[in-house]
N, C-alpha and C. Protein backbone atom coordinates (compact mmCIF):
# COMPACT_ATOMS: atom_id res chain seq x y z
N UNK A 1 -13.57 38.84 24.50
CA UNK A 1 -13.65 37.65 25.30
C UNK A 1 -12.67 37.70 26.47
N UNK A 2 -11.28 38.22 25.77
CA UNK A 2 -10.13 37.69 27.28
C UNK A 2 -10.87 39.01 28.06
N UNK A 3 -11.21 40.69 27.74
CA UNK A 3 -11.45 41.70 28.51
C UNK A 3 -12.95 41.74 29.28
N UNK A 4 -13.48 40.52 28.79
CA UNK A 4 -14.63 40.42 29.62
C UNK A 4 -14.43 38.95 31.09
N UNK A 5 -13.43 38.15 30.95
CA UNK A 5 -12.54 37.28 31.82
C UNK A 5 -11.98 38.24 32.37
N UNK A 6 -11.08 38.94 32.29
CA UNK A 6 -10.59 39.64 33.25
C UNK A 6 -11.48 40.58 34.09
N UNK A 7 -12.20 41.10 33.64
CA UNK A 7 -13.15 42.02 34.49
C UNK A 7 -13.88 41.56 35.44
N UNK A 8 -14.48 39.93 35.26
CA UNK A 8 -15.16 39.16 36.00
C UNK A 8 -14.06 39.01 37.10
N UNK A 9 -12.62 38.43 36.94
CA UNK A 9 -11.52 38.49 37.86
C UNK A 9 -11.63 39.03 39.09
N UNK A 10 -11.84 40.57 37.94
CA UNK A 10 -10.84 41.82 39.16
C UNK A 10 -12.78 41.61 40.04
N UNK A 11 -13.77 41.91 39.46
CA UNK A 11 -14.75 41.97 40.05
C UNK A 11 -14.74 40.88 41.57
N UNK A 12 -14.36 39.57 40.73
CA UNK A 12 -14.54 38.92 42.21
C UNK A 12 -13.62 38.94 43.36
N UNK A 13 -12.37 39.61 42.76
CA UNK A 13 -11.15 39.78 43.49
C UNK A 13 -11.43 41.29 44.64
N UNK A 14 -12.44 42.07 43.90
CA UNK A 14 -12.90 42.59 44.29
C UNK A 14 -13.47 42.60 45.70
N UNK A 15 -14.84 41.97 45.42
CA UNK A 15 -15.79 41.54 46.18
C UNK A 15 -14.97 40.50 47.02
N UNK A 16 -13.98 40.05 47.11
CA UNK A 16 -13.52 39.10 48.24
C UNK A 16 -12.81 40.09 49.31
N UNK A 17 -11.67 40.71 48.61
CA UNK A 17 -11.30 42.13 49.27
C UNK A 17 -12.17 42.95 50.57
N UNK A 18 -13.27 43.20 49.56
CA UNK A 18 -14.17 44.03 50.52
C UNK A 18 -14.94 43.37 51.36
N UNK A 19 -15.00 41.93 51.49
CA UNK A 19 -15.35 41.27 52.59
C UNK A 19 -14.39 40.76 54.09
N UNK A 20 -13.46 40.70 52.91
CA UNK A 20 -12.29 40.33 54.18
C UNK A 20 -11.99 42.12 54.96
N UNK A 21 -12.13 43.08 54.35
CA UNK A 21 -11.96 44.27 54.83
C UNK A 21 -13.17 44.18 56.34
N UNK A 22 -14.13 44.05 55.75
CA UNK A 22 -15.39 44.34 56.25
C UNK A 22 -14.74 43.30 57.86
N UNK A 23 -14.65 42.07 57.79
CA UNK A 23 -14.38 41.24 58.86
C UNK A 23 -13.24 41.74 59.41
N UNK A 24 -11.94 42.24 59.10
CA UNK A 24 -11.03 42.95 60.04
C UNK A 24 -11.28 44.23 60.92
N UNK A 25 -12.50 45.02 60.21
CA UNK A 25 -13.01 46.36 61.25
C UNK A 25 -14.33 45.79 61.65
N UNK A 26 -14.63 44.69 61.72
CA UNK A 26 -15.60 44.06 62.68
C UNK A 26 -15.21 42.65 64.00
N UNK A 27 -13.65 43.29 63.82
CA UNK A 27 -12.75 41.71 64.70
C UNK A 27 -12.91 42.25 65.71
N UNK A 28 -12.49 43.58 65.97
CA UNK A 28 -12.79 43.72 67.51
C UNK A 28 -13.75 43.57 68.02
N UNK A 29 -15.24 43.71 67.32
CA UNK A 29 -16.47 43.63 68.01
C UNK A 29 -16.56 42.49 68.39
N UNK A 30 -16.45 41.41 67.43
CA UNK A 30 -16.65 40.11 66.78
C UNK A 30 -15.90 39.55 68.28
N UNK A 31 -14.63 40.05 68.73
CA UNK A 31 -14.20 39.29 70.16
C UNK A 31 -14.56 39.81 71.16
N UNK A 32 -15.71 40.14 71.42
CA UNK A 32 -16.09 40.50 72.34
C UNK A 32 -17.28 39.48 73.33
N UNK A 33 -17.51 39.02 71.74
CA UNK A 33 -18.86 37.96 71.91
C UNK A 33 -18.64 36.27 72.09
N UNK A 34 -17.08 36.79 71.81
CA UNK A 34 -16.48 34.85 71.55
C UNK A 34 -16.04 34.44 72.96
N UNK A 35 -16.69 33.21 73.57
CA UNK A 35 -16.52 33.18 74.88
C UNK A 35 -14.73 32.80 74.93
N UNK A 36 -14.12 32.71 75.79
CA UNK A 36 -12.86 32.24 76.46
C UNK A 36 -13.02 30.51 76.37
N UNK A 37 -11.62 30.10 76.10
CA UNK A 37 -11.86 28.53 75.98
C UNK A 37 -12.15 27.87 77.16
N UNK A 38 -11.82 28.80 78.55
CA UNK A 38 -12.29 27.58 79.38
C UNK A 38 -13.88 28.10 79.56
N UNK A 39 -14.71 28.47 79.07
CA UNK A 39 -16.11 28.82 78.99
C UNK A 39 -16.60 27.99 78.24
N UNK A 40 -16.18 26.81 77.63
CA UNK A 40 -16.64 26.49 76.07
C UNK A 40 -16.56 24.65 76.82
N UNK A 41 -17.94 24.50 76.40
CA UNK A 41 -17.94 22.70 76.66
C UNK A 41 -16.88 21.67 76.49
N UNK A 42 -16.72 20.90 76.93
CA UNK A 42 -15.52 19.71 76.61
C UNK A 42 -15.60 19.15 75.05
N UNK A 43 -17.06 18.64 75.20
CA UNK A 43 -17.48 18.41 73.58
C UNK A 43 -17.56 19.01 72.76
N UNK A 44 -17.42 20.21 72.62
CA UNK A 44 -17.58 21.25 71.64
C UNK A 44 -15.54 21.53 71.71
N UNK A 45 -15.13 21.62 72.17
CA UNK A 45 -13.82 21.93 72.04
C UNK A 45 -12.92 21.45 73.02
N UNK A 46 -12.02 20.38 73.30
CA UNK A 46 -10.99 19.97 74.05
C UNK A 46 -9.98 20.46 73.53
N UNK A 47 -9.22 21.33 74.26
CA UNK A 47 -7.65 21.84 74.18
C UNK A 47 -6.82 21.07 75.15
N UNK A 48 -5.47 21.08 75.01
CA UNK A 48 -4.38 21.39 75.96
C UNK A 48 -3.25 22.68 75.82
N UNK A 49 -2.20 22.45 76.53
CA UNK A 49 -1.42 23.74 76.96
C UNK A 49 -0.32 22.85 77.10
N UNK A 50 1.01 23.40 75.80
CA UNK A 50 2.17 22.87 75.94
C UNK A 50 3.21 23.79 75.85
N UNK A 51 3.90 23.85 76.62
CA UNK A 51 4.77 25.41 76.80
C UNK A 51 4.03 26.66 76.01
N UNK A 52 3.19 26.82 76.45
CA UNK A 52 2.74 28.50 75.68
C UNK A 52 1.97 27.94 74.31
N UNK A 53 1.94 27.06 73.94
CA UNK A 53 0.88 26.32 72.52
C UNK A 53 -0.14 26.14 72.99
N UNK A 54 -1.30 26.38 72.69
CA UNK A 54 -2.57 25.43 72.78
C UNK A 54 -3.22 24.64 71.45
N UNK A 55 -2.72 23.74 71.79
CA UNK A 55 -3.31 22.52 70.86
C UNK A 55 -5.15 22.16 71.20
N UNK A 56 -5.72 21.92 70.43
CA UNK A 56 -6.94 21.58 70.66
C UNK A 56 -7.78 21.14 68.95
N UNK A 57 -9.21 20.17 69.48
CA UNK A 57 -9.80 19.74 68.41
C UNK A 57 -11.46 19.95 68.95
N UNK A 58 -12.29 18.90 68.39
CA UNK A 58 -13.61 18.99 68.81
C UNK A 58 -14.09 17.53 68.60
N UNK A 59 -14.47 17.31 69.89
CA UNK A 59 -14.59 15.82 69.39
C UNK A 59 -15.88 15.66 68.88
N UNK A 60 -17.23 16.95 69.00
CA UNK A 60 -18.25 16.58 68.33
C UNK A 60 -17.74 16.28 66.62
N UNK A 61 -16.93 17.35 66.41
CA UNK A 61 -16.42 17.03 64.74
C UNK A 61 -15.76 15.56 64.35
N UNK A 62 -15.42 15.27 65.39
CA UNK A 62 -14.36 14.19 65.19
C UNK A 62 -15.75 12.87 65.13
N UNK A 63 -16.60 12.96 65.82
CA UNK A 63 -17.87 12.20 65.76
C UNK A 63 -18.60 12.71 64.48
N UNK A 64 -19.15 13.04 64.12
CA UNK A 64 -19.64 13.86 63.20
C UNK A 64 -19.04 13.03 61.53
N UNK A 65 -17.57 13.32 61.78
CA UNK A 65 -17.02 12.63 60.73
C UNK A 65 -16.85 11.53 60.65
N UNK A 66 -16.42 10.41 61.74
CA UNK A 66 -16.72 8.74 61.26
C UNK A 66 -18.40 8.74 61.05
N UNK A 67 -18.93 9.21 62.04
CA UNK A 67 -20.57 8.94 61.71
C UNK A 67 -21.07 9.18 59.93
N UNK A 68 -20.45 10.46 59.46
CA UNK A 68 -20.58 10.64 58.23
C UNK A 68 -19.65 9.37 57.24
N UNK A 69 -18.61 9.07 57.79
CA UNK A 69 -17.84 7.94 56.71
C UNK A 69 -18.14 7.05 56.77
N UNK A 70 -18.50 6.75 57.81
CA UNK A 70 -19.38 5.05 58.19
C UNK A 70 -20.73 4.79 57.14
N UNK A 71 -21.47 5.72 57.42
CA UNK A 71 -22.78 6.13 56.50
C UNK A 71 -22.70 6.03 54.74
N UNK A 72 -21.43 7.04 54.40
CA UNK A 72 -21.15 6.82 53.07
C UNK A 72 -20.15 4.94 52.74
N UNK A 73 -19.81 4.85 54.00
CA UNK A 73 -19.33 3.73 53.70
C UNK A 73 -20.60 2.51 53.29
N UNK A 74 -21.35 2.22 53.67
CA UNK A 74 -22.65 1.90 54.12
C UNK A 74 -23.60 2.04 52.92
N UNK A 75 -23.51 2.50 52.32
CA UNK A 75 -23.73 3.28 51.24
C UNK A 75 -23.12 2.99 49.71
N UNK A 76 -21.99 2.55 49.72
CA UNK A 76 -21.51 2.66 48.62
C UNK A 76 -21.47 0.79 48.66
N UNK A 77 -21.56 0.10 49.42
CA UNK A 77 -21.95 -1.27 49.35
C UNK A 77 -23.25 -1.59 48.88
């Protein structure tokens, strides 16, 4: 019982490994295709620039989520 728990473990510890591997020798490609932030809609991503930080959110998400809490709110009445 415990040597068949552990094997499932290492297995998935495994399989997480070799995915995160897989995405670090596919990062360089992977930025090649990701536009630059000032390429990228207002609504889809608002940043700023504070000494060398860029802070930023998305206000579609930020909509997205009262719209979703409002709904479950709405909902549970």
């Amino acid at each position: 019982m415990i040597g068949n728990e552990l094997t499932s473990s290492l297995l998935f510890l495994g399989i997480i490994l070799i995915i995160v591997g897989v995405m670090l020798v596919m990062l360089p490609v992977m930025l090649k295709f990701i536009p630059r932030l000032e390429e990228i809609h207002p609504f889809l991503l608002w940043y700023f620039r504070v000494d060398g930080v860029t802070i930023g959110t998305s206000p579609a998400f930020i909509v997205a989520a009262v719209l979703i809490y409002l709904i479950l709110l709405l909902v549970k009445r």
